[in-house]
C-alpha atoms as a PDB file:
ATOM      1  CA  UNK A   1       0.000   0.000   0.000  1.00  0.00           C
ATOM      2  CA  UNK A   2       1.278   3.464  -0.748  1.00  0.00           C
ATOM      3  CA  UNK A   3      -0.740   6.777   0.441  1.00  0.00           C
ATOM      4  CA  UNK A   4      -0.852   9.602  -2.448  1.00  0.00           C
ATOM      5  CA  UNK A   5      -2.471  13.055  -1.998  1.00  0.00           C
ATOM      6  CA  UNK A   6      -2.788  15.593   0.302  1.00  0.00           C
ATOM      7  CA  UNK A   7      -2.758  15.552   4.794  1.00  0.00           C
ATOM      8  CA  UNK A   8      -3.180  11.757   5.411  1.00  0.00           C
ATOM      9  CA  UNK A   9      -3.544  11.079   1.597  1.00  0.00           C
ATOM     10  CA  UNK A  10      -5.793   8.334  -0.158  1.00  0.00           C
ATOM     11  CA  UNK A  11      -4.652   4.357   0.736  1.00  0.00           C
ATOM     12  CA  UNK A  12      -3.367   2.761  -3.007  1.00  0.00           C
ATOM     13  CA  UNK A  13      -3.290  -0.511  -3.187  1.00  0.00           C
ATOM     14  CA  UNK A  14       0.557  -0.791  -4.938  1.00  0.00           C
ATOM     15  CA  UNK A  15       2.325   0.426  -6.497  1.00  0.00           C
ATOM     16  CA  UNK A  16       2.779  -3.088  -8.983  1.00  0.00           C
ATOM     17  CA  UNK A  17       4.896  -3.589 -11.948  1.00  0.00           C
ATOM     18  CA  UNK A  18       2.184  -1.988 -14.804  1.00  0.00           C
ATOM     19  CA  UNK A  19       3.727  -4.087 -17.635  1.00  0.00           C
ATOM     20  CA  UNK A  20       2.526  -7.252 -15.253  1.00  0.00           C
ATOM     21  CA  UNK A  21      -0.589  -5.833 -14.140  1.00  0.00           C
ATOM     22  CA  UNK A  22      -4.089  -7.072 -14.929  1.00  0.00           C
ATOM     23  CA  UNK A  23      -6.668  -4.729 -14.375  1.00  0.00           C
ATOM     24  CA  UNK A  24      -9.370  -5.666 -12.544  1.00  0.00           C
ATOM     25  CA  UNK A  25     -13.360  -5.015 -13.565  1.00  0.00           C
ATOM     26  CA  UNK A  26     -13.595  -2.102 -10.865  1.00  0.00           C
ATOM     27  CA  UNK A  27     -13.941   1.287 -10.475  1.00  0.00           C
ATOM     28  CA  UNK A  28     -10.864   2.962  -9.268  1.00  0.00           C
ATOM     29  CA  UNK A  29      -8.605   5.934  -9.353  1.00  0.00           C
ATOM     30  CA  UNK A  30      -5.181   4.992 -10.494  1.00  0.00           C
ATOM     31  CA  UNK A  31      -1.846   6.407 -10.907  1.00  0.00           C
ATOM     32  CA  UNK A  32       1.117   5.583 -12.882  1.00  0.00           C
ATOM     33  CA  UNK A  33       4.437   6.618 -11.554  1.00  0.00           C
ATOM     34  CA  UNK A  34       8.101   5.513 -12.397  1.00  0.00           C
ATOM     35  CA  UNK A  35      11.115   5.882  -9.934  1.00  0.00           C
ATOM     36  CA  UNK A  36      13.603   8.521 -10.720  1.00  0.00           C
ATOM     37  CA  UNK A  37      16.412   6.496  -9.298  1.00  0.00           C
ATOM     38  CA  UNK A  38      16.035   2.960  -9.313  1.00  0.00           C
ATOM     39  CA  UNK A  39      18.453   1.919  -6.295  1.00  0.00           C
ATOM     40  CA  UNK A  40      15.611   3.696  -3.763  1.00  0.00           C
ATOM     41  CA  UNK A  41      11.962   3.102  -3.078  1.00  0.00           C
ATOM     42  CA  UNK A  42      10.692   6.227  -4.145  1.00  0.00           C
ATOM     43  CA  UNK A  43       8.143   6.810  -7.207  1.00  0.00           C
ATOM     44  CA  UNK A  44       7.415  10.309  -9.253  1.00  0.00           C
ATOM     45  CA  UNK A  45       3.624  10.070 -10.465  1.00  0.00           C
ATOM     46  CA  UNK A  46       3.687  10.832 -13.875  1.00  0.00           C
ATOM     47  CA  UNK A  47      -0.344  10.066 -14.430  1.00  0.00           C
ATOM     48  CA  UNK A  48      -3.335  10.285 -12.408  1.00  0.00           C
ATOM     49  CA  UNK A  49      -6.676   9.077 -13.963  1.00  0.00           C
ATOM     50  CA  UNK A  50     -10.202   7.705 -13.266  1.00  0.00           C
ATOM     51  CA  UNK A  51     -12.278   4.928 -14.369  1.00  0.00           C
ATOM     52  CA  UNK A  52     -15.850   3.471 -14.179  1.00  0.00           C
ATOM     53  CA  UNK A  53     -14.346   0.164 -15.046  1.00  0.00           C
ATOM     54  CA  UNK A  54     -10.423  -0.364 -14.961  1.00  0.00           C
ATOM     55  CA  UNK A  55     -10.365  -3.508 -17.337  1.00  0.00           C
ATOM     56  CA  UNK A  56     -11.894  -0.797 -20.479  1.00  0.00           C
ATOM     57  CA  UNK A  57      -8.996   1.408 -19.467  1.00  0.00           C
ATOM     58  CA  UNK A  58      -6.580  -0.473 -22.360  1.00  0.00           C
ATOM     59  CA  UNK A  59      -3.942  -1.390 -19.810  1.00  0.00           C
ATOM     60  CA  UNK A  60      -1.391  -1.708 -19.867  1.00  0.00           C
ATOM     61  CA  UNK A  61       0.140  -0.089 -23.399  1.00  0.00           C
ATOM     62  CA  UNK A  62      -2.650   0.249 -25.156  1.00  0.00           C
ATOM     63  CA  UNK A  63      -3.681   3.160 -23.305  1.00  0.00           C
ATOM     64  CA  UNK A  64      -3.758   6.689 -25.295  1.00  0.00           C
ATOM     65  CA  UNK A  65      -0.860   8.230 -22.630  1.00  0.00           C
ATOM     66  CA  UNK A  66       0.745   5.182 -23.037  1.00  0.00           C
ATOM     67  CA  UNK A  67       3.737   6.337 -25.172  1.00  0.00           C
ATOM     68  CA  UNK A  68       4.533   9.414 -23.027  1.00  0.00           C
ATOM     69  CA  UNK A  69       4.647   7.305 -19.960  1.00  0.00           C
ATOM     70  CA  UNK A  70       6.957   5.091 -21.732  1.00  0.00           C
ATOM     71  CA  UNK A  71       9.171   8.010 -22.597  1.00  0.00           C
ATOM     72  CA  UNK A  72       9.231   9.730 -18.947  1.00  0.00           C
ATOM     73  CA  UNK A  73      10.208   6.496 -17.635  1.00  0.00           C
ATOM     74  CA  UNK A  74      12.863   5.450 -20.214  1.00  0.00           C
ATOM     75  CA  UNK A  75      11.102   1.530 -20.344  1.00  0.00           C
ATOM     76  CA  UNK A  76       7.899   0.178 -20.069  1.00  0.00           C
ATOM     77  CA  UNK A  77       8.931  -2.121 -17.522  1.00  0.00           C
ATOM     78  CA  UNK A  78      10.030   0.995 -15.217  1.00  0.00           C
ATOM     79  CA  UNK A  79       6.376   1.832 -15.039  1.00  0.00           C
ATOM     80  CA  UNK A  80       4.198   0.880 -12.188  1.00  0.00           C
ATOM     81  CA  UNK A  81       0.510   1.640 -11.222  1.00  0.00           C
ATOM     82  CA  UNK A  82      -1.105   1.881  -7.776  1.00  0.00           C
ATOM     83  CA  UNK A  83      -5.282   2.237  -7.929  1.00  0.00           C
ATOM     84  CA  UNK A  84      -7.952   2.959  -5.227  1.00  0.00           C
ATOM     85  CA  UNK A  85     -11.211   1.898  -5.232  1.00  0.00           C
ATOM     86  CA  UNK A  86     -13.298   4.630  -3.107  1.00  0.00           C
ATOM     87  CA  UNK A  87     -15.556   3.137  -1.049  1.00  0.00           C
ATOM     88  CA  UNK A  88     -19.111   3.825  -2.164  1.00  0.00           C
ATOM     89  CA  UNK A  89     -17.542   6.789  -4.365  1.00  0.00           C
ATOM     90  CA  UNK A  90     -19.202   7.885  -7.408  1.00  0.00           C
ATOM     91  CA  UNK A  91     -18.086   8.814 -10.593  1.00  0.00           C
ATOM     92  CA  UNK A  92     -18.127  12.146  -9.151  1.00  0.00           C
ATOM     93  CA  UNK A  93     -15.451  11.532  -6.213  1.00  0.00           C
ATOM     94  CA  UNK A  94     -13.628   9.117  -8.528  1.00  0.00           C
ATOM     95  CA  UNK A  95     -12.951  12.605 -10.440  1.00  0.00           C
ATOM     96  CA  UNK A  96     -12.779  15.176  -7.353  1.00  0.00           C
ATOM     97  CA  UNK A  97      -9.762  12.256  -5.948  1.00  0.00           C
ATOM     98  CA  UNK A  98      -8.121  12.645  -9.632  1.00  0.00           C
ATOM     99  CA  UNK A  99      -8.007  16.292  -9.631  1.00  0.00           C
ATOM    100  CA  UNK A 100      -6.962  16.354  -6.160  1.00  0.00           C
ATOM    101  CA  UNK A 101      -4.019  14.605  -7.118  1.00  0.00           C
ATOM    102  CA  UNK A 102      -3.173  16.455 -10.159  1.00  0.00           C
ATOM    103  CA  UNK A 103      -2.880  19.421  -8.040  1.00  0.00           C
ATOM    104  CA  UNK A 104      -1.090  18.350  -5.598  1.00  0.00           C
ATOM    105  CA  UNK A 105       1.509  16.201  -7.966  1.00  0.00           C
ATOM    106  CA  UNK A 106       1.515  17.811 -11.546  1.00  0.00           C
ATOM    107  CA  UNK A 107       2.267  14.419 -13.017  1.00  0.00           C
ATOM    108  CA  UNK A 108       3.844  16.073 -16.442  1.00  0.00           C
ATOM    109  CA  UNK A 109       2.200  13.347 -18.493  1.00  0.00           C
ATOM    110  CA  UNK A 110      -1.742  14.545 -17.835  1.00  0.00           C
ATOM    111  CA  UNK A 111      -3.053  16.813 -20.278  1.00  0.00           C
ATOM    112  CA  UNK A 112      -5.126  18.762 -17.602  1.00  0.00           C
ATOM    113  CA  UNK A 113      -3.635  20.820 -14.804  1.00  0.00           C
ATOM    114  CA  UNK A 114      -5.129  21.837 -12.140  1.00  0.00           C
ATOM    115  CA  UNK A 115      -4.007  24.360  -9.157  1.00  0.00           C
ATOM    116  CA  UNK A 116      -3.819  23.523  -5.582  1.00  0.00           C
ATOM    117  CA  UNK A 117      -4.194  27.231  -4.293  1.00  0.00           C
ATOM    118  CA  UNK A 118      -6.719  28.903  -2.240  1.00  0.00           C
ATOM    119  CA  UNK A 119      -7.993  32.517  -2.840  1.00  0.00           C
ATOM    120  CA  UNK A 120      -8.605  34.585   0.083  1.00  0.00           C
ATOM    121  CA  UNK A 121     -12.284  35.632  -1.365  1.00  0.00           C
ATOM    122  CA  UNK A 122     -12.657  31.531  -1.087  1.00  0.00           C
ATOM    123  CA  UNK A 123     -12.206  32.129   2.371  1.00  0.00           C
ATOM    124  CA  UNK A 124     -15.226  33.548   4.871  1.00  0.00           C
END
């Protein structure tokens, strides 16, 4: 298990070897991340997505971001994937968790960005 996002973060199952991954039939937030150096246990996400059903997703290469995953990660065996299932989430929270995590990581191979900042007429 690996915790991504912000405070006590969301509980991943992963992260797992993506080119050895079977998605299951579920719906799920997942991430795909890479480590920068090999030789230590930490991972740079370079994807954050959503899904009503992970197995339609076209895991693992057949993806559409697939080739710019590839090429952040130099391999496609340096790529792994960590999902969560939300626990009675909707498609809704499935997509509030994504964006979440786009903000907060601003994995370079997401088309959408998203900011992480407060404005003080947010604030009462």
């Amino acid at each position: 298990m690996i915790r991504l996002g912000s405070l006590a973060g969301y509980p991943f199952e992963g992260p797992r070897v993506l080119a050895g991954w079977t998605p299951p039939a579920a719906a799920a937030v997942y991430a795909v991340m890479y480590k920068p150096d090999p030789a230590k246990e930490r991972y740079a996400v370079i994807y954050v997505g959503h899904a009503d059903d992970l197995s339609a997703e076209r895991f693992p290469f057949r993806h559409p971001r697939a080739p710019a995953w590839i090429k952040r990660a130099g391999s496609k065996f340096s790529l792994y994937i960590c999902v969560y299932e939300v626990p009675g989430g909707t498609a809704a929270h499935r997509e509030q968790i994504a964006r979440e995590l786009m903000a907060v990581y601003k994995p370079g191979c997401n088309e959408q960005r998203y900011d992480h900042a407060w404005k003080d007429e947010w604030l009462l």
